[in-house]
Protein backbone atom coordinates (compact mmCIF):
# COMPACT_ATOMS: atom_id res chain seq x y z
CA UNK A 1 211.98 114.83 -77.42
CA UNK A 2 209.11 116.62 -77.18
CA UNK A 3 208.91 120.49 -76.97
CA UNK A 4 206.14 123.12 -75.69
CA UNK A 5 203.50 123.10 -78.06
CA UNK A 6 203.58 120.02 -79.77
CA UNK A 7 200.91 117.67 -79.86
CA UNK A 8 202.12 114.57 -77.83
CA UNK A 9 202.95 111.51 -79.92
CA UNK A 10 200.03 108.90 -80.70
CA UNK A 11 200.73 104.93 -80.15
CA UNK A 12 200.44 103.37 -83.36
CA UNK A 13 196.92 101.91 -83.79
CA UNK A 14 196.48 97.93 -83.10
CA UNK A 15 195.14 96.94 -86.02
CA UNK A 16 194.27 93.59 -84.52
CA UNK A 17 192.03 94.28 -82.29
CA UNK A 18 189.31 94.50 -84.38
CA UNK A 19 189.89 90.98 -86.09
CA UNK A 20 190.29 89.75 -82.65
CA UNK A 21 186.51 91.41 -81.51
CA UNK A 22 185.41 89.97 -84.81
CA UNK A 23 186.98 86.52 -83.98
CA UNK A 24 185.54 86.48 -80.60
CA UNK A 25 182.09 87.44 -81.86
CA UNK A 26 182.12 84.44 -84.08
CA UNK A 27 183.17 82.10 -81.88
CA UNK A 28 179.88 83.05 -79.48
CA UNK A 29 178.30 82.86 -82.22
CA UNK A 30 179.29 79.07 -82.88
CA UNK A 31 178.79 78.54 -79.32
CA UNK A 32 175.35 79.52 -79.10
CA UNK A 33 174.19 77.54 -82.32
CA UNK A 34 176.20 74.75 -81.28
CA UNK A 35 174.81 75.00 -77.51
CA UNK A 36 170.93 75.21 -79.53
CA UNK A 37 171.60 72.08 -81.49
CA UNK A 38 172.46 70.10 -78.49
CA UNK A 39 169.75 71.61 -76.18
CA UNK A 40 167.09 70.38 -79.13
CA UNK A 41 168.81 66.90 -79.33
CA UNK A 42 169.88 67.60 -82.96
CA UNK A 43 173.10 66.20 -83.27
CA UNK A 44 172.48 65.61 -86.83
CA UNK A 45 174.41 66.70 -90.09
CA UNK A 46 172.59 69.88 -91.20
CA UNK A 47 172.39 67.35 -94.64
CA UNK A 48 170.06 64.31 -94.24
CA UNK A 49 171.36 63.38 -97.17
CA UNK A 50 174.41 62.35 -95.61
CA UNK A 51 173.06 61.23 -92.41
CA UNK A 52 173.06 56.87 -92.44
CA UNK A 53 170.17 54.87 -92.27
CA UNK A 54 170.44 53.91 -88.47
CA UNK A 55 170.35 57.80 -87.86
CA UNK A 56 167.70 58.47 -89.89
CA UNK A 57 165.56 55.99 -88.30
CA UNK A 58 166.96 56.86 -84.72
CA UNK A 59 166.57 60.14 -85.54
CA UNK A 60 162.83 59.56 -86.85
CA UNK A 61 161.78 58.06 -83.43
CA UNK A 62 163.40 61.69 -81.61
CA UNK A 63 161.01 63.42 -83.50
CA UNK A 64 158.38 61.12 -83.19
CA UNK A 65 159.08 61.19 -79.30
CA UNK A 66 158.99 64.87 -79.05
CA UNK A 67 155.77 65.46 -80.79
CA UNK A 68 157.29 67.04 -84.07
CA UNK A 69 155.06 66.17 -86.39
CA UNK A 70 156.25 68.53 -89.52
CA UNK A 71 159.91 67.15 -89.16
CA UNK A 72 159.66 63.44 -88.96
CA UNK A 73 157.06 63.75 -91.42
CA UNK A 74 159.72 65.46 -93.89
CA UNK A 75 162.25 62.74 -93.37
CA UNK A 76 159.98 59.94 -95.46
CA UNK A 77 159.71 60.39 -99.07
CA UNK A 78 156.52 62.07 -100.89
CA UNK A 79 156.02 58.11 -102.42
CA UNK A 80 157.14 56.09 -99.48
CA UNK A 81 155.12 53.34 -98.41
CA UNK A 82 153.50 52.17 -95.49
CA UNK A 83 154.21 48.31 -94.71
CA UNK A 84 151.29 46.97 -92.75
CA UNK A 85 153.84 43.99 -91.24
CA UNK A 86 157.57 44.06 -90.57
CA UNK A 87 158.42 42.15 -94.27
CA UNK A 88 156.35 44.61 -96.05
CA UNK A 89 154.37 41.67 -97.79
CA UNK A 90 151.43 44.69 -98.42
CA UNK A 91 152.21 47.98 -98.54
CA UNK A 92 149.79 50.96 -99.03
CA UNK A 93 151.06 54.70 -99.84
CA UNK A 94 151.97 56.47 -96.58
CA UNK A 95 150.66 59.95 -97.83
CA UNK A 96 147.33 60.39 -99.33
CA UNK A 97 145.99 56.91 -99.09
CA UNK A 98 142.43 56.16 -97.50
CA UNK A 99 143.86 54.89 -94.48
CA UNK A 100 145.53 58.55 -93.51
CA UNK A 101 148.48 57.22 -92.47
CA UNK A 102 149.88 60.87 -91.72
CA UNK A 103 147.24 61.62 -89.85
CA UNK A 104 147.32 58.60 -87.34
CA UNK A 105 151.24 58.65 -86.80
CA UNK A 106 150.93 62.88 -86.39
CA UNK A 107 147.85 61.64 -84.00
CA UNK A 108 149.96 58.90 -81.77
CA UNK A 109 153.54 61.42 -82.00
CA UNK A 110 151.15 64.18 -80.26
CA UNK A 111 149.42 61.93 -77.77
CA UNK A 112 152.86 60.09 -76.55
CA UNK A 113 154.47 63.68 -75.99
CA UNK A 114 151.33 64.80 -74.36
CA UNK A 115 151.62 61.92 -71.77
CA UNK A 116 155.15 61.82 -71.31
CA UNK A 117 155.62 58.72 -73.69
CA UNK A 118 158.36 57.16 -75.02
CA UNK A 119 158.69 54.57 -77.96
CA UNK A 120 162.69 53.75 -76.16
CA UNK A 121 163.71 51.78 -79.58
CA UNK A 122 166.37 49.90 -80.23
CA UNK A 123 167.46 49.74 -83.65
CA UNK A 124 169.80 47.61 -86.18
CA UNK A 125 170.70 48.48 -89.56
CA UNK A 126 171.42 45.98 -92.55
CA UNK A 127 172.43 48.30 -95.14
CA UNK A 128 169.32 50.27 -96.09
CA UNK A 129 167.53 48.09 -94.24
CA UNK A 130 167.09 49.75 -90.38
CA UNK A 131 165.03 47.32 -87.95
CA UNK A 132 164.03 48.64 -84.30
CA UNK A 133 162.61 47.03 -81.51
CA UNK A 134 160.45 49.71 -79.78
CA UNK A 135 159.65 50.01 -75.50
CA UNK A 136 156.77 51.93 -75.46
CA UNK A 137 155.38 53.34 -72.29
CA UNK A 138 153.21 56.78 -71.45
CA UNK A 139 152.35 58.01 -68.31
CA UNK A 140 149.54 55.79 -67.91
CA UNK A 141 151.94 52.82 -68.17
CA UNK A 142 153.72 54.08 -65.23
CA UNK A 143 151.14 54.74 -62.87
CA UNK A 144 149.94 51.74 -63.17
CA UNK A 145 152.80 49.67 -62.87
CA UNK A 146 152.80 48.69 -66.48
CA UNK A 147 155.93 46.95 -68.25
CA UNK A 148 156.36 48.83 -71.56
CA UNK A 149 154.66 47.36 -75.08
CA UNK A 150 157.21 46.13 -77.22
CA UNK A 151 156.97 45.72 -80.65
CA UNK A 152 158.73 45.66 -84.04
CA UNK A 153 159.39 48.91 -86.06
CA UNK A 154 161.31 48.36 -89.56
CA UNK A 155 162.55 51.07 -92.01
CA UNK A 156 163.49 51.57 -95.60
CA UNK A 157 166.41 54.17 -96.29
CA UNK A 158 167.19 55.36 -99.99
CA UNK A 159 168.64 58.34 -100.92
CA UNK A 160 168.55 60.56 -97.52
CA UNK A 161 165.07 59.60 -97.12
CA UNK A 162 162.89 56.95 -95.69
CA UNK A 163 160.88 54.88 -98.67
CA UNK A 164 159.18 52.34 -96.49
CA UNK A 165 158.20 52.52 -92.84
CA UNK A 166 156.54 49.81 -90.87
CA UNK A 167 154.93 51.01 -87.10
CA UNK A 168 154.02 47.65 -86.41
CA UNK A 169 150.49 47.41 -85.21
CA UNK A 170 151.09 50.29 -82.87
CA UNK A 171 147.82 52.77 -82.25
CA UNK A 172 146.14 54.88 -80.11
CA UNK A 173 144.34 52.65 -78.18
CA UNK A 174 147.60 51.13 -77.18
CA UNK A 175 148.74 53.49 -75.38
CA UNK A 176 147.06 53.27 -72.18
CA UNK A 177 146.90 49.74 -70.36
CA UNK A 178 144.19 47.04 -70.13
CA UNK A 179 143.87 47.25 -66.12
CA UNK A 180 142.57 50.02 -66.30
CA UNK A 181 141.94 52.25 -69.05
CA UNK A 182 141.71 55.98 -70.10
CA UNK A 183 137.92 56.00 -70.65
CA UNK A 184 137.77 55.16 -67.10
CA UNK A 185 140.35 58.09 -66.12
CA UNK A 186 137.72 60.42 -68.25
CA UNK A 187 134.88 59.15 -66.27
CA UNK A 188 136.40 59.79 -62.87
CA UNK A 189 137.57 63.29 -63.96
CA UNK A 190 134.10 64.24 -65.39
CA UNK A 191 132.70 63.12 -62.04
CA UNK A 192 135.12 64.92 -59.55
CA UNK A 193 136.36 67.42 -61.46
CA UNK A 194 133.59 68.52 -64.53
CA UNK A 195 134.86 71.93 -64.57
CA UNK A 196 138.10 70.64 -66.21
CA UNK A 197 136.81 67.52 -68.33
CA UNK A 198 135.99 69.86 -70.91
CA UNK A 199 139.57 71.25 -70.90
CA UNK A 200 141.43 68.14 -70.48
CA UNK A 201 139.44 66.13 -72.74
CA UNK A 202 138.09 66.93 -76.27
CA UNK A 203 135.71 64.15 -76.10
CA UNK A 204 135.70 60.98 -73.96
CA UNK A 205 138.51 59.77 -75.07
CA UNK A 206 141.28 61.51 -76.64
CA UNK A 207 143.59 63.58 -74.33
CA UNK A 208 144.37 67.61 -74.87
CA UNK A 209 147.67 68.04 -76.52
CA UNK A 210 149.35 70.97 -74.91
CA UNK A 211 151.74 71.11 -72.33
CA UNK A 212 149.65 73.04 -69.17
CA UNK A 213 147.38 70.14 -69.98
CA UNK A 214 150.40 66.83 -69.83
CA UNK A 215 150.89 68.62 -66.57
CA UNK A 216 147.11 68.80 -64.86
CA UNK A 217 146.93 64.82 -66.19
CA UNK A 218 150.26 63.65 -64.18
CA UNK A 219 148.45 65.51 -61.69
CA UNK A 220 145.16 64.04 -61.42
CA UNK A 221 146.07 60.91 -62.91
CA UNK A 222 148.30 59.85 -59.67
CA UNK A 223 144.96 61.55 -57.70
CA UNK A 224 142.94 58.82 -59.54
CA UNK A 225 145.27 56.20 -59.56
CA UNK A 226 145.10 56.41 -55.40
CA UNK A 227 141.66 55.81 -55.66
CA UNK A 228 141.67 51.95 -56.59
C-alpha cells in the first residue's frame, strides 16, 4: 500500500522493446535493399563468382539491354577474347586490341537503350559453354513493322567470369531496318525540325544517348513514319 508522500511505484522497464525497435529497423532495412535489387532487375548473388554460366551470360545481356556499360564490361575477364564467329575459329583480345572491341559493344549497349532496344536472347548452357540466340529489335524496328534480327551470341564462362564472348556479326548499322533507314529519319528531322537536329543528332548518323532525347525520337519518329 501506498502512503502520503511516497513516490508512486514505477512498472518495471521492458527491456524488449528496444531489441524489438532494433529488429523492426532491420527488417525495413532488408526490405528496402531487397525491394532496390528487384526494382534494378538484380536478382543476382552479390558473388559472381558463384553465379552459373547461363546467369552470367543472361545476366550480361540485362546489362547490355539497359545501357550499363561499366557493369557488363566488368563481368568479362581483363584477357578474354573476342570470337569473330560462334566456334571461335579466330579470336582477337576483347580489351585493348585495334579493333576496340569495348568501345563498339559500350557504343551498340548505349544506342539499343537509347531507342528502346532489346537483344530478347535466348540462351543454353553446355557446361561453361553458354550459347544464345538473340531477337533484336529498337524502336525503329517497330515503327516500321520490322520482325526482329536474329542472330547467334555464344559465351565462354571460367572462374566467375566470361573468357570468350562472341556478338555475332551484330553492329550499329544493324540496328535500324533496310526499308527505310536512320540517315533518312536525320534528313527529315534536319528539314522540319533543324532547331533540334543538332540536339538529337551528333552528326548524321548516330543518335543522342540520353533519355529526354529516346523520348523526342519515339516522338518524331512515329511523326515521320506517317509521312510515307
Amino acid at each position: 500500500m501506498q502512503t502520503i508522500g511516497e513516490p508512486a511505484p514505477q512498472p518495471a522497464a521492458d527491456r524488449s522493446r528496444p531489441l524489438l525497435a532494433l529488429g523492426v529497423v532491420a527488417a525495413a532495412f532488408l526490405l528496402a535493399a531487397v525491394g532496390l535489387a528487384v526494382a534494378r532487375g538484380d536478382a543476382y548473388p552479390a558473388d559472381q563468382g558463384r553465379w552459373t554460366p547461363l546467369e552470367m551470360a543472361e545476366r550480361f545481356n540485362q546489362l547490355y539491354d539497359a545501357g550499363r556499360v561499366e557493369e557488363f564490361q566488368a563481368l568479362l575477364s581483363p584477357d578474354a577474347e573476342w570470337c569473330h564467329d560462334v566456334e571461335c575459329s579466330s579470336t582477337t583480345p576483347f580489351f585493348g586490341s585495334v579493333y576496340l572491341h569495348e568501345n563498339q559493344t559500350a557504343l551498340e549497349s548505349q544506342y539499343l537503350h537509347a531507342t528502346g532496344g532489346t537483344l530478347g536472347a535466348e540462351c543454353l548452357a553446355d557446361g561453361i559453354e553458354v550459347t544464345c540466340i538473340w531477337h533484336q529489335s529498337n524502336l525503329f524496328f517497330e515503327i516500321g513493322g520490322i520482325e526482329p534480327w536474329v542472330g547467334p551470341q555464344s559465351f565462354t564462362v571460367e572462374d566467375g567470369l566470361i573468357t570468350r564472348y562472341s556478338g555475332g556479326y551484330r553492329y550499329q548499322g544493324v540496328l535500324v531496318y533496310d526499308r527505310v533507314e536512320q540517315n533518312q529519319y536525320s534528313e527529315w528531322l534536319e528539314l522540319n525540325y533543324p532547331a533540334e537536329h543538332g540536339y538529337l543528332f551528333e552528326d548524321q548518323l548516330m543518335l543522342v544517348f540520353s533519355e529526354e532525347a529516346r523520348d523526342r525520337h519515339r516522338e518524331l519518329t512515329a511523326e515521320w513514319a506517317a509521312s510515307f
